[in-house]
Structures are given as C-alpha cells and as structure tokens.
Protein backbone atom coordinates (compact mmCIF):
# COMPACT_ATOMS: atom_id res chain seq x y z
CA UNK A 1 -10.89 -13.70 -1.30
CA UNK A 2 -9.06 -10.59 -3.14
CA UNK A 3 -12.53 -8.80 -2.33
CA UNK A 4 -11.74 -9.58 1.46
CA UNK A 5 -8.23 -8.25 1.30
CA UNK A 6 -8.99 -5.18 -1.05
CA UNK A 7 -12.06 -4.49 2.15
CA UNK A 8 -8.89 -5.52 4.79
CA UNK A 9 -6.56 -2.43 3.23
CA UNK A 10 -9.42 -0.50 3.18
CA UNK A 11 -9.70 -0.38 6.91
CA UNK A 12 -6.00 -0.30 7.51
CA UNK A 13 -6.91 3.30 5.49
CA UNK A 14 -9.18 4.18 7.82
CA UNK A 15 -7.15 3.46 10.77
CA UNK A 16 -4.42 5.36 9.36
CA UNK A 17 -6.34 8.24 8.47
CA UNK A 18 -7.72 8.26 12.35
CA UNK A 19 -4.55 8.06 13.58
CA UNK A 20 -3.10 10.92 11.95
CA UNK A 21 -5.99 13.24 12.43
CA UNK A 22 -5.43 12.03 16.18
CA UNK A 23 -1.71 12.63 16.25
CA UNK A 24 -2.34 16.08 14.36
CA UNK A 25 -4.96 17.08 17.03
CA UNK A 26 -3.04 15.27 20.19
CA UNK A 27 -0.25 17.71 19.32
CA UNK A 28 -2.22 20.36 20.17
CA UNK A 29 -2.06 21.95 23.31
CA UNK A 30 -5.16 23.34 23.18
CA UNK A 31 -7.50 19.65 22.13
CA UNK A 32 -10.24 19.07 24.26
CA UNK A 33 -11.41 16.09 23.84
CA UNK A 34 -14.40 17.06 22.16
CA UNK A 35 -12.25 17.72 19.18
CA UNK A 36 -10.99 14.39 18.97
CA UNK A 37 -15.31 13.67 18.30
CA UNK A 38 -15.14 13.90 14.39
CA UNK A 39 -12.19 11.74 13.93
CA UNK A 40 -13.33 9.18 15.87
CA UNK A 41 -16.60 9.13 14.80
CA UNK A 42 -15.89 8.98 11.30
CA UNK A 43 -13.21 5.88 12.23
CA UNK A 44 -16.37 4.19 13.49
CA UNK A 45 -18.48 4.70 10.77
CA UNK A 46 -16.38 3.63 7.88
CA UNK A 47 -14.95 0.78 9.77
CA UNK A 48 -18.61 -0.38 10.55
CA UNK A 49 -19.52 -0.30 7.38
CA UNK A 50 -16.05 -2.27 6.15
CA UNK A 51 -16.57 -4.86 8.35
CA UNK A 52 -20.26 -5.38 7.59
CA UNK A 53 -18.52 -5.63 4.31
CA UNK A 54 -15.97 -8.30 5.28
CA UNK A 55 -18.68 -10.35 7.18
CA UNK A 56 -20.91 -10.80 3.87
CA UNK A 57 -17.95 -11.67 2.21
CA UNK A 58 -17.41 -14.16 4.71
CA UNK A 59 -20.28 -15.51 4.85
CA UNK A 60 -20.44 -15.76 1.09
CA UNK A 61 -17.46 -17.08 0.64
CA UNK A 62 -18.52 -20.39 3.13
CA UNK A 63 -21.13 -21.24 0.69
CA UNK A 64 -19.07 -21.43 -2.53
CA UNK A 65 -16.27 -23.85 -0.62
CA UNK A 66 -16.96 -27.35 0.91
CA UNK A 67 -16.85 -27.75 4.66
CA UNK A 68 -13.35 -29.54 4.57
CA UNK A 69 -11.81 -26.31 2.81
CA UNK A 70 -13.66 -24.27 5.54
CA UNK A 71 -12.60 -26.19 8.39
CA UNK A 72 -9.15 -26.36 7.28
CA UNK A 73 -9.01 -22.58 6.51
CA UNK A 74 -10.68 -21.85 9.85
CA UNK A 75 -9.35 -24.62 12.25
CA UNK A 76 -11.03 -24.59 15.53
CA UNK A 77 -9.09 -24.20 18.59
C-alpha cells in the first residue's frame, strides 16, 4: 500500500510539472501548438509508466489479501 501512494504522488508530480510547463508556454503569445509537443509527451510517458507501476502493485497486492479484504476494499457498485 505505501508503494501505491509513494507511485500516486509520483504522478500528481508529473501532472504538476505538465501543467506548469503548459501554463509557462500558454502564456506565450507566440506557442504554437507544436510547442506544447514535449510537455505533453513527456506527461504521457512518465504517467504510462506510473500507472503500469500502480497496476502491478495492484495486482500484487490482491494476492497477498483474502477475497473478503478485497471485496470490502473494492466494493462493487
């Protein structure tokens, strides 16, 4: 569990880093939107690879806990 929240900050890093390379560039007059590329690309990338991350946790996680602790962690709606 603290590996899931320490890879949860980790992408609300990443979003924050995005966002203020997009506010920097989206105060430009002169951004085209090509410039906006990089940023966004490397917001995809490292949140890709953070929620691969989160997923194997996940999925790790369901095997060390019994299915009554899963379903009552993760109640189905």
């Amino acid at each position: 569990m603290d590996e899931m929240k320490d890879r949860q900050k980790d992408l609300y890093k990443a979003e924050e880093k995005a966002a203020r390379a997009i506010d920097k560039l989206a105060a430009s007059r002169t951004s085209r939107s090509a410039d906006f590329e990089p940023a966004l690309a490397g917001y995809r990338a490292e949140t890709e690879a953070l929620q691969e991350q989160l997923l194997d946790l996940r999925f790790r996680l369901r095997t060390q806990v019994t299915r009554e602790q899963w379903m009552a962690a993760h109640p189905r709606r």
